[in-house]
N, C-alpha and C. Protein backbone atom coordinates (compact mmCIF):
# COMPACT_ATOMS: atom_id res chain seq x y z
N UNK A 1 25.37 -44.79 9.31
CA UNK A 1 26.68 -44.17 9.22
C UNK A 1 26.74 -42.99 10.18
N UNK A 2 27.49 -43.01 11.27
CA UNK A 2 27.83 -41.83 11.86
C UNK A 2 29.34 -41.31 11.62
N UNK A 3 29.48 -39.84 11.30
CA UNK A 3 30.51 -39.15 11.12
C UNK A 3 30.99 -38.44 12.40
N UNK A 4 32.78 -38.04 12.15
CA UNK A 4 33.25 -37.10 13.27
C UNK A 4 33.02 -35.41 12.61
N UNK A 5 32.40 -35.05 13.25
CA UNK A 5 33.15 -33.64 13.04
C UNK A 5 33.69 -33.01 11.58
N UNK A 6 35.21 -33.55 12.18
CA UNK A 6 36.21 -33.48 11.04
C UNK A 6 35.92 -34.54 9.81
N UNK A 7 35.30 -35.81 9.83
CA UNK A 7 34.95 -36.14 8.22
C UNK A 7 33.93 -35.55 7.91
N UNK A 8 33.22 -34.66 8.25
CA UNK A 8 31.91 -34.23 7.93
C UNK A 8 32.55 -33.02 7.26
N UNK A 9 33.69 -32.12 7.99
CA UNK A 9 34.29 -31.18 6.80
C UNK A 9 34.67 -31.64 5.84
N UNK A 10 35.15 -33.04 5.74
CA UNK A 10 36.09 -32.99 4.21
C UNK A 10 35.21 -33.21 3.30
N UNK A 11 33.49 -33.12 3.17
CA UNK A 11 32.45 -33.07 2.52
C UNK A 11 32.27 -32.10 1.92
N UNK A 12 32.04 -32.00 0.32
CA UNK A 12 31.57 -30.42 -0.07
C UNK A 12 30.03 -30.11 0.73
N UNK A 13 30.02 -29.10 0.13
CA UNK A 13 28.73 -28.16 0.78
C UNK A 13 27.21 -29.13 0.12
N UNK A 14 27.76 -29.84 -1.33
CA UNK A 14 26.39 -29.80 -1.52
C UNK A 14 25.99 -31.59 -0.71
N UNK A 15 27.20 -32.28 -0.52
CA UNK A 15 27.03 -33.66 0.05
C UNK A 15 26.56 -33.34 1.88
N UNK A 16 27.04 -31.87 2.15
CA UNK A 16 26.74 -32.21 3.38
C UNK A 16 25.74 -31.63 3.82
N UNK A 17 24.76 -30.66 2.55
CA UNK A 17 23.43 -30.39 2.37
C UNK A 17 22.61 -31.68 2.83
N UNK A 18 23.21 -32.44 1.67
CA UNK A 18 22.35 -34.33 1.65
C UNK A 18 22.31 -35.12 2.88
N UNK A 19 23.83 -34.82 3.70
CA UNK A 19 23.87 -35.42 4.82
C UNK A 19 22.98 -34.79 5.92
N UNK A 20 22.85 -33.59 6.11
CA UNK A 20 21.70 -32.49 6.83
C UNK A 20 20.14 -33.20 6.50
N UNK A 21 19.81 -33.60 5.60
CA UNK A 21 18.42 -33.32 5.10
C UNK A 21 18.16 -35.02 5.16
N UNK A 22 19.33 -35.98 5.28
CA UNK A 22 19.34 -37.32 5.62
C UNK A 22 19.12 -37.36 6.96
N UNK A 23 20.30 -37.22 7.84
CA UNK A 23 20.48 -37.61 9.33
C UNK A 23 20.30 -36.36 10.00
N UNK A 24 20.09 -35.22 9.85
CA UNK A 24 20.20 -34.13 10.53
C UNK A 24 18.60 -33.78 11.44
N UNK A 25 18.93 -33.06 12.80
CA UNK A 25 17.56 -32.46 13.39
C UNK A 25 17.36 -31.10 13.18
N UNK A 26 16.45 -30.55 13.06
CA UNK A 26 16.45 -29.41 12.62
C UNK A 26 16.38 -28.42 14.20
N UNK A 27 16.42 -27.50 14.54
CA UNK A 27 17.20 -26.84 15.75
C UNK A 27 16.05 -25.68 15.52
N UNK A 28 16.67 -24.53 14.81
CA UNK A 28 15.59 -23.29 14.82
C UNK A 28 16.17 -22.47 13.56
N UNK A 29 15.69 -21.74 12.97
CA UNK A 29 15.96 -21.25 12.20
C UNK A 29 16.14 -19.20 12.57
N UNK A 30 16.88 -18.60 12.17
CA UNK A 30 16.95 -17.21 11.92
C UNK A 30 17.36 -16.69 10.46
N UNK A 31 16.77 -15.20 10.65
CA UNK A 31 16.57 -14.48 9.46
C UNK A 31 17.50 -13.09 9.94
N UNK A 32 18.72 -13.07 9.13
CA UNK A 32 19.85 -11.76 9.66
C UNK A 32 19.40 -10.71 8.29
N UNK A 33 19.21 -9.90 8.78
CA UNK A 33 19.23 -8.37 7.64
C UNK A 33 18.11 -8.74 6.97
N UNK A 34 17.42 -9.66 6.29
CA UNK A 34 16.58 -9.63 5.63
C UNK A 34 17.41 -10.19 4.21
N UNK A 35 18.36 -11.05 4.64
CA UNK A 35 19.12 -11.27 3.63
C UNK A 35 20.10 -12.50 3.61
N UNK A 36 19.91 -13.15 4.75
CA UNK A 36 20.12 -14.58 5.15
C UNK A 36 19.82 -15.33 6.23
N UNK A 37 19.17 -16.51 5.72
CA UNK A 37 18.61 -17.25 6.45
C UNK A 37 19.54 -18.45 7.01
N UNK A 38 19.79 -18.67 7.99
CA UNK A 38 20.40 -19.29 9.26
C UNK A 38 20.18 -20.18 10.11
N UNK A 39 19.94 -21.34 9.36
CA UNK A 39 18.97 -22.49 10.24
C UNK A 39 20.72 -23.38 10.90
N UNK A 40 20.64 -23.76 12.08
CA UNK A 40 20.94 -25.09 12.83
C UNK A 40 20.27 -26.10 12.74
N UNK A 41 20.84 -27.16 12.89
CA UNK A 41 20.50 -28.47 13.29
C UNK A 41 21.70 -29.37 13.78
N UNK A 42 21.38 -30.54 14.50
CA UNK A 42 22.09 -31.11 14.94
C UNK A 42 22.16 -32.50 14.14
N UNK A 43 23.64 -32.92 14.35
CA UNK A 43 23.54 -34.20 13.47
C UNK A 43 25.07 -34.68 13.87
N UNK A 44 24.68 -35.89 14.04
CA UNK A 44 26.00 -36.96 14.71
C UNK A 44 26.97 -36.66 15.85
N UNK A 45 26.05 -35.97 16.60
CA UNK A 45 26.78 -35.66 17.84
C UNK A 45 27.15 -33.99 18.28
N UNK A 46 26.59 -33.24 16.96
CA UNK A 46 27.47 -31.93 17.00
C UNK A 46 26.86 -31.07 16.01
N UNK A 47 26.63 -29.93 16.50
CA UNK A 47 25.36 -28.50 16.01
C UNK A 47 25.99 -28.09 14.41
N UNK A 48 25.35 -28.08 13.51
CA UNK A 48 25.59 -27.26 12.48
C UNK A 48 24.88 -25.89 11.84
N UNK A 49 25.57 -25.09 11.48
CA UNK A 49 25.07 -23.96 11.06
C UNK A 49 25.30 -23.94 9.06
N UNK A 50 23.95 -23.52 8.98
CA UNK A 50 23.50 -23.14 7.37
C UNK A 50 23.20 -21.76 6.88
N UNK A 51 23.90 -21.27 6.48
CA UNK A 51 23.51 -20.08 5.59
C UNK A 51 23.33 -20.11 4.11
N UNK A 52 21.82 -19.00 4.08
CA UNK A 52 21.00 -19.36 2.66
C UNK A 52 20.93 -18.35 2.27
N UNK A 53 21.37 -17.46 1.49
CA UNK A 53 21.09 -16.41 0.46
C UNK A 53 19.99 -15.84 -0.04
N UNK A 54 18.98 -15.37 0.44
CA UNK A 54 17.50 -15.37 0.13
C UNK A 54 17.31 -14.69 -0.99
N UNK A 55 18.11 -14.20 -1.72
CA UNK A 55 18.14 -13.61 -2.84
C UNK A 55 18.23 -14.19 -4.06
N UNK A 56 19.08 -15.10 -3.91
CA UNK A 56 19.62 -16.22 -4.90
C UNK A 56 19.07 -17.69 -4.59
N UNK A 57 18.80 -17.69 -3.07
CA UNK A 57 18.74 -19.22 -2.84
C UNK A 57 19.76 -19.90 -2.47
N UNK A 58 20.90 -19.33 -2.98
CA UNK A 58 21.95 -20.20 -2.67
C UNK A 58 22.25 -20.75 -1.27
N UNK A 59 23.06 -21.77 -0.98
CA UNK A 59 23.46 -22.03 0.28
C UNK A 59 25.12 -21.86 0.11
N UNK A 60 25.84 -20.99 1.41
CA UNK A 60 26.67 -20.32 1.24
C UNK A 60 27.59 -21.22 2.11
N UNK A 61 27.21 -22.26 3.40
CA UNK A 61 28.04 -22.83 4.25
C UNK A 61 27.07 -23.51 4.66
N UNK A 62 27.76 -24.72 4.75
CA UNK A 62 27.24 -25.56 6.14
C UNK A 62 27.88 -26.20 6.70
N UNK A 63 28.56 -25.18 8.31
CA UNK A 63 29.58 -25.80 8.71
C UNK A 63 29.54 -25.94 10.05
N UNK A 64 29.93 -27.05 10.94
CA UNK A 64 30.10 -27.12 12.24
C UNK A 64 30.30 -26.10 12.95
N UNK A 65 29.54 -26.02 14.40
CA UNK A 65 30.02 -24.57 15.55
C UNK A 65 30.36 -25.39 16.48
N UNK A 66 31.25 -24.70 17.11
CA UNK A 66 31.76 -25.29 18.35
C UNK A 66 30.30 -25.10 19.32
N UNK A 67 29.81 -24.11 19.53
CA UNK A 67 28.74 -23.99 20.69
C UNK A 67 27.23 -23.58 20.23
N UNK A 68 26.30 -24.59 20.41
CA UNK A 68 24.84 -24.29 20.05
C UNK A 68 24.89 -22.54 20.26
N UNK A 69 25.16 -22.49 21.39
CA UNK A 69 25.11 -21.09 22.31
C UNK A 69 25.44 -20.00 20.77
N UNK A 70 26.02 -20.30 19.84
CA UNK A 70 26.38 -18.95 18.91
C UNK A 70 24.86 -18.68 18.56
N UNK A 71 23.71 -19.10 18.27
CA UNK A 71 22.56 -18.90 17.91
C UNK A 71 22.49 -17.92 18.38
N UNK A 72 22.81 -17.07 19.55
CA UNK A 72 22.27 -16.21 20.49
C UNK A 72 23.09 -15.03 19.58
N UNK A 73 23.55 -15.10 19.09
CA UNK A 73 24.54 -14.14 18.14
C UNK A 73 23.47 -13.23 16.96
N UNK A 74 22.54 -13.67 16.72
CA UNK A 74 21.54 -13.36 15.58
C UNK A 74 20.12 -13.44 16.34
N UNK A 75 19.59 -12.37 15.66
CA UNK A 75 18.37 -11.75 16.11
C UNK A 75 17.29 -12.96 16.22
N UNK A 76 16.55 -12.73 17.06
CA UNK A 76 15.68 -13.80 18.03
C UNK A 76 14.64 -13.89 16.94
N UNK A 77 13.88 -15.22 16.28
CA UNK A 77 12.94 -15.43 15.36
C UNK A 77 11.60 -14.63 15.35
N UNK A 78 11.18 -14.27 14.54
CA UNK A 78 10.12 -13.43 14.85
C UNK A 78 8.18 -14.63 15.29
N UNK A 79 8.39 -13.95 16.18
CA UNK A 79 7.17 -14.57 16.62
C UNK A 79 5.49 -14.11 15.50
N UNK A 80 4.43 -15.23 15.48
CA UNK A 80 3.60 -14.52 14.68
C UNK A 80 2.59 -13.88 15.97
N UNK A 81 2.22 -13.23 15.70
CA UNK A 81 0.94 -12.16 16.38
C UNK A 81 -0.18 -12.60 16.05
N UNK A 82 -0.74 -12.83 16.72
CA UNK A 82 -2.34 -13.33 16.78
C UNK A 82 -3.25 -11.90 16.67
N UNK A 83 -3.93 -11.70 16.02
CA UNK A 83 -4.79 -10.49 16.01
C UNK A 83 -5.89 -10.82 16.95
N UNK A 84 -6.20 -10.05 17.63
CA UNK A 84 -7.45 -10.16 18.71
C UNK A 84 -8.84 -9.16 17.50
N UNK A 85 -9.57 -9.71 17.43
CA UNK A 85 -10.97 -9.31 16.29
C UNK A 85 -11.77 -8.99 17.58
């Protein structure tokens, strides 16, 4: 099953969780304030954005962006540091 766009909105949040975690690629993830987590992925032609509530867990949206490019909008993932011993 591939969707447009627009039938992928008329999905609630939690079917298009299912549809994400079915057909979806996962992209990169960010962490804003220390207080939501912000993963993309792509799926049926066109980038989606997820916001997660790290407090609650909850998931607050998962909704189509017009441009991968908004990623650049939120602070760059934190890299891990290798300790030199």
């Amino acid at each position: 099953m591939i969707l447009t766009k627009e039938e992928y909105c008329l999905f609630n949040i939690k079917s298009k969780i299912q549809l994400i975690e079915k057909d979806g690629r996962f992209i990169t993830r960010r962490v804003c304030s220390d207080l939501y987590l912000i993963t993309f992925y792509q799926i049926y032609g066109f980038y989606v954005e997820t916001i997660y509530e790290m407090s609650t867990f909850k998931t607050l949206s998962a909704d189509p962006v017009i441009n991968i490019d908004i990623m650049q909008l939120y602070p760059p993932p934190l890299r891990q540091m290798n300790s030199i011993a």
